[in-house]
N, C-alpha and C. Protein backbone atom coordinates (compact mmCIF):
# COMPACT_ATOMS: atom_id res chain seq x y z
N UNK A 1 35.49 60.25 -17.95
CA UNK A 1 34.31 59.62 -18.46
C UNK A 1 34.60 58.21 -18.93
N UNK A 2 36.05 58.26 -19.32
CA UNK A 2 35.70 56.95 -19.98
C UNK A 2 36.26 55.59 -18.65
N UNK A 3 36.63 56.24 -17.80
CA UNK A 3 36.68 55.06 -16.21
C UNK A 3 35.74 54.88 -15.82
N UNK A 4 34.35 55.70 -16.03
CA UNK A 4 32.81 55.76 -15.70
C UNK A 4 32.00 54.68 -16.32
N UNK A 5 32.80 54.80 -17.91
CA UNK A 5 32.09 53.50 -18.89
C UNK A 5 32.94 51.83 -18.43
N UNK A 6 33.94 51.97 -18.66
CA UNK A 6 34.82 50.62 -18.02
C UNK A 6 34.18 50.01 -16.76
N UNK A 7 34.01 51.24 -15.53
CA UNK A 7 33.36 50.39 -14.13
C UNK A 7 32.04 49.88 -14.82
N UNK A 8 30.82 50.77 -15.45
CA UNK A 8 29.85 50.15 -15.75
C UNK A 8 29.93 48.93 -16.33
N UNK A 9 30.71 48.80 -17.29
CA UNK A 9 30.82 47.39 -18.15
C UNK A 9 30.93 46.12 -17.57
N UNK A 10 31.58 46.65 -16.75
CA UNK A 10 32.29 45.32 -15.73
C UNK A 10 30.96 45.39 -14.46
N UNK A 11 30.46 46.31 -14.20
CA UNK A 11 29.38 46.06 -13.41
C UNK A 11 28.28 45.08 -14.18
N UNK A 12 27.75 45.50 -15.36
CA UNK A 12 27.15 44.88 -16.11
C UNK A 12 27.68 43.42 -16.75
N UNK A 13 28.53 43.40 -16.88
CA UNK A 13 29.36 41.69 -17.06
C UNK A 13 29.32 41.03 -16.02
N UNK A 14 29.24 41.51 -14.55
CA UNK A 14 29.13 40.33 -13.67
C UNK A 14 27.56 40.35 -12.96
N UNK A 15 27.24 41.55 -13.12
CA UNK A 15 25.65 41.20 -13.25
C UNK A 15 24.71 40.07 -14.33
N UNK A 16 25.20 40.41 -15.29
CA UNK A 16 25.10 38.87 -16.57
C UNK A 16 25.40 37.45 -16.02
N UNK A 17 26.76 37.47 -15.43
CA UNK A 17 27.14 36.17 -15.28
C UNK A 17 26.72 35.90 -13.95
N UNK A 18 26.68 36.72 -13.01
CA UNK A 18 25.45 36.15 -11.45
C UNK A 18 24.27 35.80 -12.20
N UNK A 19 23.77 36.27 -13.09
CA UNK A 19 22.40 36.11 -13.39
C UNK A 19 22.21 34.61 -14.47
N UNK A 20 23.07 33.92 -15.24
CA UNK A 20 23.98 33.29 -15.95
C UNK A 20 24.16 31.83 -15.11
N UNK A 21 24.43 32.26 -14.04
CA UNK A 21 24.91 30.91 -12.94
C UNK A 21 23.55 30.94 -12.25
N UNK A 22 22.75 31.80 -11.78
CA UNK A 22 21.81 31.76 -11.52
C UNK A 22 20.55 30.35 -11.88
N UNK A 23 20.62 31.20 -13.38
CA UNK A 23 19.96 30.15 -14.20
C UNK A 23 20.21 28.73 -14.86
N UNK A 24 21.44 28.79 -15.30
CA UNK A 24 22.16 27.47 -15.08
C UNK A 24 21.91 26.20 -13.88
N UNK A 25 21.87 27.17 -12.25
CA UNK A 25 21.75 26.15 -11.16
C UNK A 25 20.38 25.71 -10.89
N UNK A 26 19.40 26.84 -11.47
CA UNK A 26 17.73 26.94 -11.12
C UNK A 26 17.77 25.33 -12.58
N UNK A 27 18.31 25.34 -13.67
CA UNK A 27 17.78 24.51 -14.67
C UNK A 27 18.35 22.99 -14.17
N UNK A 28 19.29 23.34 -13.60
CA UNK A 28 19.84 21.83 -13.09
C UNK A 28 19.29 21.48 -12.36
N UNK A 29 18.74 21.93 -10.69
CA UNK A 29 18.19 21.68 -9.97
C UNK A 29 16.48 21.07 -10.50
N UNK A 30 15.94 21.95 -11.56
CA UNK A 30 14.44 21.72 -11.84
C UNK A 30 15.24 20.11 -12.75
N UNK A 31 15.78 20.24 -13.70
CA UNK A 31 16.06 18.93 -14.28
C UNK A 31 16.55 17.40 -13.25
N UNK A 32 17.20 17.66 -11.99
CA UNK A 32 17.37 16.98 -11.25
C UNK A 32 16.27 16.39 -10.82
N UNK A 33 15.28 17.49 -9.88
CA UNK A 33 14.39 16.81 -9.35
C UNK A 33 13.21 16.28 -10.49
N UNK A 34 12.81 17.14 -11.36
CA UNK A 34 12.10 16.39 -12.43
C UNK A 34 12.74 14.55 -13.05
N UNK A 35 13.90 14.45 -13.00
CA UNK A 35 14.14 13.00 -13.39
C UNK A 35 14.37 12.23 -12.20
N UNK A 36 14.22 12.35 -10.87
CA UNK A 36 13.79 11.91 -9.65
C UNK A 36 12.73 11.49 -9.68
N UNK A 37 11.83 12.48 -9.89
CA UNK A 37 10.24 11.87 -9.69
C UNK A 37 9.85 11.38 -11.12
N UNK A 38 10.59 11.34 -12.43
CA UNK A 38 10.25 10.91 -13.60
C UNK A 38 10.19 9.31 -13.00
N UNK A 39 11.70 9.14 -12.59
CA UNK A 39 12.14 8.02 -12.16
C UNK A 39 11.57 7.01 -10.89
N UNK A 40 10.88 8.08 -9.75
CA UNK A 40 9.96 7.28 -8.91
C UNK A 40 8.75 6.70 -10.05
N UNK A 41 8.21 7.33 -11.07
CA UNK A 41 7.11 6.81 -11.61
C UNK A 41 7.26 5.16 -11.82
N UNK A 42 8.11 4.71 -12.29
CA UNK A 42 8.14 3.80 -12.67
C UNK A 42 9.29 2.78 -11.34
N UNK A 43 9.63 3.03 -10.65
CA UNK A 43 10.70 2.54 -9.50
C UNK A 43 10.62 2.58 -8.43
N UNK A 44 9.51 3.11 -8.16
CA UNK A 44 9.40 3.38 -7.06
C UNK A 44 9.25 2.01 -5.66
N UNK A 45 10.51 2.63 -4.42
CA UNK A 45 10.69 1.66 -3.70
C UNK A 45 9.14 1.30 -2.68
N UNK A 46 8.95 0.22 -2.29
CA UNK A 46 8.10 0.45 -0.94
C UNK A 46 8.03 1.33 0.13
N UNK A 47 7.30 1.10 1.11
CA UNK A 47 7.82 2.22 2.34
C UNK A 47 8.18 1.17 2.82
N UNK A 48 8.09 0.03 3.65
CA UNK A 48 8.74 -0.83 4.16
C UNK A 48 9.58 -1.74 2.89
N UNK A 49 10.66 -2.24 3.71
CA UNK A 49 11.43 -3.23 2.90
C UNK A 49 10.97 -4.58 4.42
N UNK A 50 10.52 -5.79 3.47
CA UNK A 50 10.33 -6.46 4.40
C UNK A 50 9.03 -6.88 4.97
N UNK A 51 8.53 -7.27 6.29
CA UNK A 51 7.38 -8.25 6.30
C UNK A 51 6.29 -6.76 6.06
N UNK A 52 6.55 -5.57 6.45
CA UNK A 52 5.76 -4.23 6.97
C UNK A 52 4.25 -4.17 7.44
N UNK A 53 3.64 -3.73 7.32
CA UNK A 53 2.07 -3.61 7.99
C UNK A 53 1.28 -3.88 7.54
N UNK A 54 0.10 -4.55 7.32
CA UNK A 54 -1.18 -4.95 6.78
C UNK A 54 -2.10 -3.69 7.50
N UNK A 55 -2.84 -3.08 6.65
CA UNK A 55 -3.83 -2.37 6.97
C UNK A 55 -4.86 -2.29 6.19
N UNK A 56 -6.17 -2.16 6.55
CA UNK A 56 -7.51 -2.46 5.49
C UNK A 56 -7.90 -0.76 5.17
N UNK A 57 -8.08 -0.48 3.46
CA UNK A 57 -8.93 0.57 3.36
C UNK A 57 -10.30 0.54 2.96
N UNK A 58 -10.87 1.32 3.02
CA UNK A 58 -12.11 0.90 2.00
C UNK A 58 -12.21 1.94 1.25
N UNK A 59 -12.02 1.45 -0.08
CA UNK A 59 -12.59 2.58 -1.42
C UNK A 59 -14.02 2.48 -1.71
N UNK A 60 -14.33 3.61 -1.95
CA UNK A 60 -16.10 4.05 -2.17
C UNK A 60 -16.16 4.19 -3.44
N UNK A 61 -17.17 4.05 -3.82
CA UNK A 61 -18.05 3.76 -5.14
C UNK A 61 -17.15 4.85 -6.12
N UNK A 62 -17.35 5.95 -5.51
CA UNK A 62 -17.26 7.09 -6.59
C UNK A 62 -15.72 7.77 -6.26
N UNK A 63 -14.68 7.37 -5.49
CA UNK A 63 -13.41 7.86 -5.55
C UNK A 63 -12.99 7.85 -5.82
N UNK A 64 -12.35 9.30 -6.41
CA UNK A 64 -11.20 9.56 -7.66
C UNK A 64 -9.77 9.56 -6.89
N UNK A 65 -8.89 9.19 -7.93
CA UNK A 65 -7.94 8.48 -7.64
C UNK A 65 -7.04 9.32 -7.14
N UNK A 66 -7.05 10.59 -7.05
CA UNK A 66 -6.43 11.46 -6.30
C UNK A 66 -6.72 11.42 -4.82
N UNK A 67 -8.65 11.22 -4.36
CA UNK A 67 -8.45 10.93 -3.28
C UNK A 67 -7.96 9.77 -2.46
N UNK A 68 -7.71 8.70 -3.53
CA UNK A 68 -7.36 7.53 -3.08
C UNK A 68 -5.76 7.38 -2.37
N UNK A 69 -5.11 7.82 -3.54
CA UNK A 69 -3.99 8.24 -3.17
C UNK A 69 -3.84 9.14 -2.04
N UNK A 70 -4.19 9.89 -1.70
CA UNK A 70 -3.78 10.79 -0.35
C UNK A 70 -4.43 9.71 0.75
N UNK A 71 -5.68 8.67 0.68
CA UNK A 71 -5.54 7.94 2.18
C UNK A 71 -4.76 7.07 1.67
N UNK A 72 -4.05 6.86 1.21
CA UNK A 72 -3.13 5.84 1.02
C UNK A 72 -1.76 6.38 1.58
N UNK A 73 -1.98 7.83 1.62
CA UNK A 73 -0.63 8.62 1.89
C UNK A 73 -0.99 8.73 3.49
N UNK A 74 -2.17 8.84 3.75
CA UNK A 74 -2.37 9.42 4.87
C UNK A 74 -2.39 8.23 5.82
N UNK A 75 -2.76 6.78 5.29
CA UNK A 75 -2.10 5.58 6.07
C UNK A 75 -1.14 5.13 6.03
N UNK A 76 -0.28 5.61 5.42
CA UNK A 76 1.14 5.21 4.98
C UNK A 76 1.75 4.28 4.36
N UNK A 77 0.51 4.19 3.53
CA UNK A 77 0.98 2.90 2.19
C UNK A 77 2.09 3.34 0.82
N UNK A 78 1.51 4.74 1.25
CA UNK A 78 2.47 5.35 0.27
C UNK A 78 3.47 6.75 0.32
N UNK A 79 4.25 7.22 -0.12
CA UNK A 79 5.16 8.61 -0.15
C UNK A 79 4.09 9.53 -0.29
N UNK A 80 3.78 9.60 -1.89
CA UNK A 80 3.35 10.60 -2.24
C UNK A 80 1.97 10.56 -3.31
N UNK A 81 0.94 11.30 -2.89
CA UNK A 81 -0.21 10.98 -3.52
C UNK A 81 -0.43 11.65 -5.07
N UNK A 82 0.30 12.47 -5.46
CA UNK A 82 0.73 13.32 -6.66
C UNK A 82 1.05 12.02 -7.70
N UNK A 83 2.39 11.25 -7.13
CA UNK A 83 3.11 10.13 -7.64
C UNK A 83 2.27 8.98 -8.02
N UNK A 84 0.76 8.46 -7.21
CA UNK A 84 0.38 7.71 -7.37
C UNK A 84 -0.62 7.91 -8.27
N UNK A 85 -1.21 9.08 -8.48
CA UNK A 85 -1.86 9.68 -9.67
C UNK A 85 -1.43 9.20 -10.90
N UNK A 86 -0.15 9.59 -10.96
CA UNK A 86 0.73 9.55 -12.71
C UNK A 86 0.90 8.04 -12.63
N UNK A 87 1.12 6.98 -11.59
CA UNK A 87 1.41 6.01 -11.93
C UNK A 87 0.29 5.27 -11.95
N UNK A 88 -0.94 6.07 -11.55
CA UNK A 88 -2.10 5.03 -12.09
C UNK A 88 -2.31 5.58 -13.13
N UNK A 89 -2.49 6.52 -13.79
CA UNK A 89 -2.66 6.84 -15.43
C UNK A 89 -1.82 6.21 -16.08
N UNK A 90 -0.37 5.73 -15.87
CA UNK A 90 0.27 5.05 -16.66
C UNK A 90 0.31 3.73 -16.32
N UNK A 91 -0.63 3.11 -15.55
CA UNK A 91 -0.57 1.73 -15.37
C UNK A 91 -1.83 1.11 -15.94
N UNK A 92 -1.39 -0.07 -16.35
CA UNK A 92 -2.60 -1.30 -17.03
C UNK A 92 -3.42 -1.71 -16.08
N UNK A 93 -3.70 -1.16 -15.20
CA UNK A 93 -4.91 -1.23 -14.41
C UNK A 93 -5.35 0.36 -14.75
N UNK A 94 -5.32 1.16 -14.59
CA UNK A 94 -5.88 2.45 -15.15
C UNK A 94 -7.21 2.72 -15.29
N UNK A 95 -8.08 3.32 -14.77
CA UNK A 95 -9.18 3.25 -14.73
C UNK A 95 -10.52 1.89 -14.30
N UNK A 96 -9.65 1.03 -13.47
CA UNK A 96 -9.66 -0.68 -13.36
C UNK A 96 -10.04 -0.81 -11.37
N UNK A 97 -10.04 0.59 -11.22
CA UNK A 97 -9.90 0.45 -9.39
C UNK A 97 -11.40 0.10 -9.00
N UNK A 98 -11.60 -1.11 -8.34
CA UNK A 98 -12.92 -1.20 -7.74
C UNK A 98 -13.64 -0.85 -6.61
N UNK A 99 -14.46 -0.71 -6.26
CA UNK A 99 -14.88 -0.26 -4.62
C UNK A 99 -14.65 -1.54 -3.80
N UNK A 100 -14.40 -1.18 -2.54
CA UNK A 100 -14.37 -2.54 -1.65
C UNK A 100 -13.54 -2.38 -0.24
N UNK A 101 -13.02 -3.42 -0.10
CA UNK A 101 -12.02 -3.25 1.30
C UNK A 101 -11.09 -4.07 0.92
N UNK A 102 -9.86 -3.53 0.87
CA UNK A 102 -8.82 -3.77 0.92
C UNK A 102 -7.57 -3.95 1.84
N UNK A 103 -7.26 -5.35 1.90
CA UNK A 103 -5.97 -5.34 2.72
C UNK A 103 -4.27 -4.97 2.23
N UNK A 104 -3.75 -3.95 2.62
CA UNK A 104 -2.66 -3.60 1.79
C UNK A 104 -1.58 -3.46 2.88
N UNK A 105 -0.59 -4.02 2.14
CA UNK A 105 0.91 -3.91 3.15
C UNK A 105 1.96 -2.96 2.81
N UNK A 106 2.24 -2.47 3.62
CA UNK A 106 3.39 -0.98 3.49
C UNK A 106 4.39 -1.64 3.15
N UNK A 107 4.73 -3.35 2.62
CA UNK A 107 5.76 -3.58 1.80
C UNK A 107 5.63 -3.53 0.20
N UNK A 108 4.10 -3.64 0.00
CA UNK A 108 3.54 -3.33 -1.26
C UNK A 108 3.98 -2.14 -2.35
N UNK A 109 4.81 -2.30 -3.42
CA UNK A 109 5.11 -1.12 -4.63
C UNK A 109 3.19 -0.50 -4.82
N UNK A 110 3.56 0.74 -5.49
CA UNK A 110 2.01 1.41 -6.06
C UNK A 110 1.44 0.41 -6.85
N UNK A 111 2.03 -0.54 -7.73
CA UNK A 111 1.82 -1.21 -8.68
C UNK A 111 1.24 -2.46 -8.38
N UNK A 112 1.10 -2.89 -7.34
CA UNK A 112 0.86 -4.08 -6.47
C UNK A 112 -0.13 -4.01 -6.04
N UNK A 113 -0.39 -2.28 -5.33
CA UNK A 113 -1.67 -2.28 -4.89
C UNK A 113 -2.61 -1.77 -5.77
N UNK A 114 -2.10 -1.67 -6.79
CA UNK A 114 -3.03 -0.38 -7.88
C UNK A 114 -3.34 -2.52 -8.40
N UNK A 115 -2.84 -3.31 -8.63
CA UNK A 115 -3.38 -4.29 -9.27
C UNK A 115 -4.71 -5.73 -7.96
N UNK A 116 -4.00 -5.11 -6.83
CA UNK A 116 -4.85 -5.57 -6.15
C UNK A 116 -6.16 -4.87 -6.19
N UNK A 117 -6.34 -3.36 -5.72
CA UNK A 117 -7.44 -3.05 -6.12
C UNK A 117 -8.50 -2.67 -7.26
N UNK A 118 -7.92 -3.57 -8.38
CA UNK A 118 -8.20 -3.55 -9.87
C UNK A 118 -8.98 -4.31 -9.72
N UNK A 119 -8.56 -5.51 -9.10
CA UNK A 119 -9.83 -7.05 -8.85
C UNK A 119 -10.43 -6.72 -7.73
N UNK A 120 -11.44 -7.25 -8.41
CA UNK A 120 -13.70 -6.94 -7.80
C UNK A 120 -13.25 -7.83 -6.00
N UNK A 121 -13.09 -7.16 -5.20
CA UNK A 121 -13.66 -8.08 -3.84
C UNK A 121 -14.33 -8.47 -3.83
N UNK A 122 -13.95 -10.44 -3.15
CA UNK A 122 -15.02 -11.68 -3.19
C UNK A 122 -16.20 -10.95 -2.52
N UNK A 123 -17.33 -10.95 -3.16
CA UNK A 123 -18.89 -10.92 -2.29
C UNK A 123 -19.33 -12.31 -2.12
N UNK A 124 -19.37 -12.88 -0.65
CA UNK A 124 -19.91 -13.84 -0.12
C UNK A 124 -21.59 -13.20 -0.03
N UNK A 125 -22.56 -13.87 -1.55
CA UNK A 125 -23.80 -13.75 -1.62
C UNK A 125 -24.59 -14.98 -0.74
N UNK A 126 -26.00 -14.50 0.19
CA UNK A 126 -26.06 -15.40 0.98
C UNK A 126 -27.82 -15.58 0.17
N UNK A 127 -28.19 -17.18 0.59
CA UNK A 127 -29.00 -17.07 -0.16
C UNK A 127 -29.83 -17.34 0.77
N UNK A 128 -31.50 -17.20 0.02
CA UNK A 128 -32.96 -16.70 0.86
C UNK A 128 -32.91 -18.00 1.70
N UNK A 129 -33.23 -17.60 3.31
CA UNK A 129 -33.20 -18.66 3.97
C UNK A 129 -32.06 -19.26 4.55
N UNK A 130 -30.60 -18.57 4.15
CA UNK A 130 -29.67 -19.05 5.09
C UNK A 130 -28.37 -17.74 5.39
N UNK A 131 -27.92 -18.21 6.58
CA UNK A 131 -27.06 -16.68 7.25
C UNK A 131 -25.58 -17.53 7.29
N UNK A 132 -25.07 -16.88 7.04
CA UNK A 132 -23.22 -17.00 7.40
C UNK A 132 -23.25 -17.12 9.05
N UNK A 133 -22.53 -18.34 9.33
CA UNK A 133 -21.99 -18.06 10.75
C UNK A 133 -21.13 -17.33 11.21
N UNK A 134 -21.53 -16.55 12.39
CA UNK A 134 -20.11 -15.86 13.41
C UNK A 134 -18.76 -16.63 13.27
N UNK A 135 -17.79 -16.45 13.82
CA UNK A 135 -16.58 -16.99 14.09
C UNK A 135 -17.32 -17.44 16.00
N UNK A 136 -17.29 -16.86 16.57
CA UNK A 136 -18.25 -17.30 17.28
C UNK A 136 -18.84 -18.57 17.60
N UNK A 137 -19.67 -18.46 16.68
CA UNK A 137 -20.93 -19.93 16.70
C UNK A 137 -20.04 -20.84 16.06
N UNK A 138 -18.72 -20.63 15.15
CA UNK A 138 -18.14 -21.71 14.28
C UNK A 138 -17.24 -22.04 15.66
N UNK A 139 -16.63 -21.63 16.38
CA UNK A 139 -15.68 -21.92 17.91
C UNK A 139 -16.29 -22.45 18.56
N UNK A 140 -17.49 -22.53 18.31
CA UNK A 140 -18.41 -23.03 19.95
C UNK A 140 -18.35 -21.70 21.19
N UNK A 141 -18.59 -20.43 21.20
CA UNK A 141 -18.47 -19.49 22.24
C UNK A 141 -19.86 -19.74 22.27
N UNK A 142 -20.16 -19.40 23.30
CA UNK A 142 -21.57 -18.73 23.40
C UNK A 142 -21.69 -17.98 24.21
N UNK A 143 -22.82 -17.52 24.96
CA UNK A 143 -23.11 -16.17 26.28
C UNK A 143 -22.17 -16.37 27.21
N UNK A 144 -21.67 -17.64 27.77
CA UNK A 144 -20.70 -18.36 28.73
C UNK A 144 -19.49 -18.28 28.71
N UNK A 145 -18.91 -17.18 28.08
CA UNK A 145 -17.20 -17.03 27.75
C UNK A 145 -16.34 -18.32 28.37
N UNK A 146 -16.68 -17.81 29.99
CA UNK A 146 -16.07 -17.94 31.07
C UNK A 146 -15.49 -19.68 31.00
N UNK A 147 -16.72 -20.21 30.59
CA UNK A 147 -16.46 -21.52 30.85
C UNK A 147 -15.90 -22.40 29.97
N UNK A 148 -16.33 -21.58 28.32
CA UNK A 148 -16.23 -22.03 27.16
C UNK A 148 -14.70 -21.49 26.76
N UNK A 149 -13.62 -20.48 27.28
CA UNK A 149 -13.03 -19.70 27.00
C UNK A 149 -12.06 -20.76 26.94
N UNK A 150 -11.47 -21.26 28.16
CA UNK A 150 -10.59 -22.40 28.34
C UNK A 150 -11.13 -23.67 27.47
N UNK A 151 -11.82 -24.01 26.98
CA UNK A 151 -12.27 -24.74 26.15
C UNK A 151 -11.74 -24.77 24.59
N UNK A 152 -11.80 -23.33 24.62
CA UNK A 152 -11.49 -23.07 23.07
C UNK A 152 -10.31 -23.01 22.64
N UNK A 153 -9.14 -22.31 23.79
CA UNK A 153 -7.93 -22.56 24.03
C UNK A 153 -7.20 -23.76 23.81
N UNK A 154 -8.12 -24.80 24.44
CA UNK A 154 -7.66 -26.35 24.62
C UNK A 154 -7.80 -26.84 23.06
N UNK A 155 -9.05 -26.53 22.45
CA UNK A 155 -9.30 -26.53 21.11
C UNK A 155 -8.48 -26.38 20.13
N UNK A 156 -7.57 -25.19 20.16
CA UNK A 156 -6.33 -24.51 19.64
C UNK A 156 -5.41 -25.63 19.37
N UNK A 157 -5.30 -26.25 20.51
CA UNK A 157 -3.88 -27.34 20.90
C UNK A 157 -4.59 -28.53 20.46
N UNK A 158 -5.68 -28.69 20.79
CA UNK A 158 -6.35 -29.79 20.62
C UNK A 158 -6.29 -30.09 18.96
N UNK A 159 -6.36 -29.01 18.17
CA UNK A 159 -6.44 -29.47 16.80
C UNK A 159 -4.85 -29.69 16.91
N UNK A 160 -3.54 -29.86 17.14
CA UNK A 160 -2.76 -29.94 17.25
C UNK A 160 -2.72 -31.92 17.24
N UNK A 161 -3.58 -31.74 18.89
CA UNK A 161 -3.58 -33.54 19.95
C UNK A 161 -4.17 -33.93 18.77
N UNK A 162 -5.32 -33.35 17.91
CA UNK A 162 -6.07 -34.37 17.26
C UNK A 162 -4.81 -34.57 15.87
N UNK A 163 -4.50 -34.07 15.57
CA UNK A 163 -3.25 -34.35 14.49
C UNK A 163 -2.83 -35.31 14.69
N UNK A 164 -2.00 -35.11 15.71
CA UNK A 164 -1.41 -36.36 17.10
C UNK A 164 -2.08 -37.77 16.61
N UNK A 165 -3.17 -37.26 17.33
CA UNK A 165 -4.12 -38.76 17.21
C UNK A 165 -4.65 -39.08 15.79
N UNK A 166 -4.73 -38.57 15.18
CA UNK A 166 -4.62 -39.62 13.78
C UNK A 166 -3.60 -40.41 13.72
N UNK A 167 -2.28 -39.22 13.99
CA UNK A 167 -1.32 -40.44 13.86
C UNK A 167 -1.19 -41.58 14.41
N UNK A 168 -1.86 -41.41 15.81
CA UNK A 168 -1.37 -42.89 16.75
C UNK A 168 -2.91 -43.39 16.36
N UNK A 169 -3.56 -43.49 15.54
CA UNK A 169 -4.42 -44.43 15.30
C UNK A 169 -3.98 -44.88 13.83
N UNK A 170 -3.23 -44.41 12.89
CA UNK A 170 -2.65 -44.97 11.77
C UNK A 170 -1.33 -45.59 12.67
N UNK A 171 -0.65 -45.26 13.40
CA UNK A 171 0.16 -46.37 13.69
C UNK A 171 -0.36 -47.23 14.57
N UNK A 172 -1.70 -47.46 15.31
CA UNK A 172 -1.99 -48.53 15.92
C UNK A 172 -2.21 -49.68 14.45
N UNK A 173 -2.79 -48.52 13.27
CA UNK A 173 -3.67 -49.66 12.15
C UNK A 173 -2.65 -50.30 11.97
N UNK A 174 -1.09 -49.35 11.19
CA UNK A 174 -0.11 -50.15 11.29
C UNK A 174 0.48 -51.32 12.12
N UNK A 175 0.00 -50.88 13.56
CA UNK A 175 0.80 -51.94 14.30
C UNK A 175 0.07 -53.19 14.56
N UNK A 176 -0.91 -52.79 14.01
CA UNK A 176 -2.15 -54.49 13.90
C UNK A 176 -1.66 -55.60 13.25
């Protein structure tokens, strides 16, 4: 009987200490990744390093910032939309996000874009009686691509020649 109690003991002592290391590796691991993402809150890198992508979103009147964050995740402005939650509650823009369209670059931190879309997008108000021109009508295109196309091209360079030609008309003034 009493080799019956000894095996148990020792069964039960390393059942303790599997269970012991167990918990030990489960608390390290949760403490690891918890000061990872403590630490993205505030550090967090870009997704690009470098010139990266310009892409336009548009935020709507009434979107909460959770959904904002996931198209932001889902265009790839950002990692993680969880992350951008906590770092807009802890950022001085915080409750500061406006509706609009936004151009944002995947070299942009959360913090960059959480302050870009804090400020109101310019509204070009047009007043009674007059319309904004096309890009279009400001090029000179009209129904005539075809003819006007090479035109506009030349235009391109031409603001170039006309550079040019200021100069050689300040050095003709000069050379008077």
């Amino acid at each position: 009987m009493k080799i019956m109690e000894i095996i148990g003991g020792i069964v039960e002592l390393v059942i303790k200490i599997v269970a012991f290391a167990f918990i030990v590796m489960f608390v390290f691991r949760t403490a690891t990744t918890a000061y990872d993402y403590g630490y993205r809150v505030f550090a967090e890198e870009p997704v690009t390093v470098g010139d990266g992508r310009t892409i336009s979103i548009y935020v709507e009147e009434n979107a909460s910032v959770k959904e904002i964050g996931e198209m932001l995740q889902e265009k790839g402005l950002i990692r993680d939309a969880n992350l951008f939650v906590i770092q807009e509650l802890l950022s001085e823009n915080h409750d500061k996000i406006q509706p609009g369209i936004y151009d944002l670059n995947t070299s942009m931190t959360s913090e960059e874009m959480l302050s870009v879309m804090a400020t109101a997008p310019e509204v070009m108000e047009e007043l009674p009686g007059t319309s904004v021109p096309s890009v279009e009508e400001i090029i000179g295109i009209g129904d005539n691509q075809d003819s006007e196309d090479d035109g506009s091209g030349e235009e391109t360079s031409g603001e170039d020649g006309e550079e040019g030609g200021s100069e050689e008309t300040q050095e003709d003034d000069t050379g008077e």
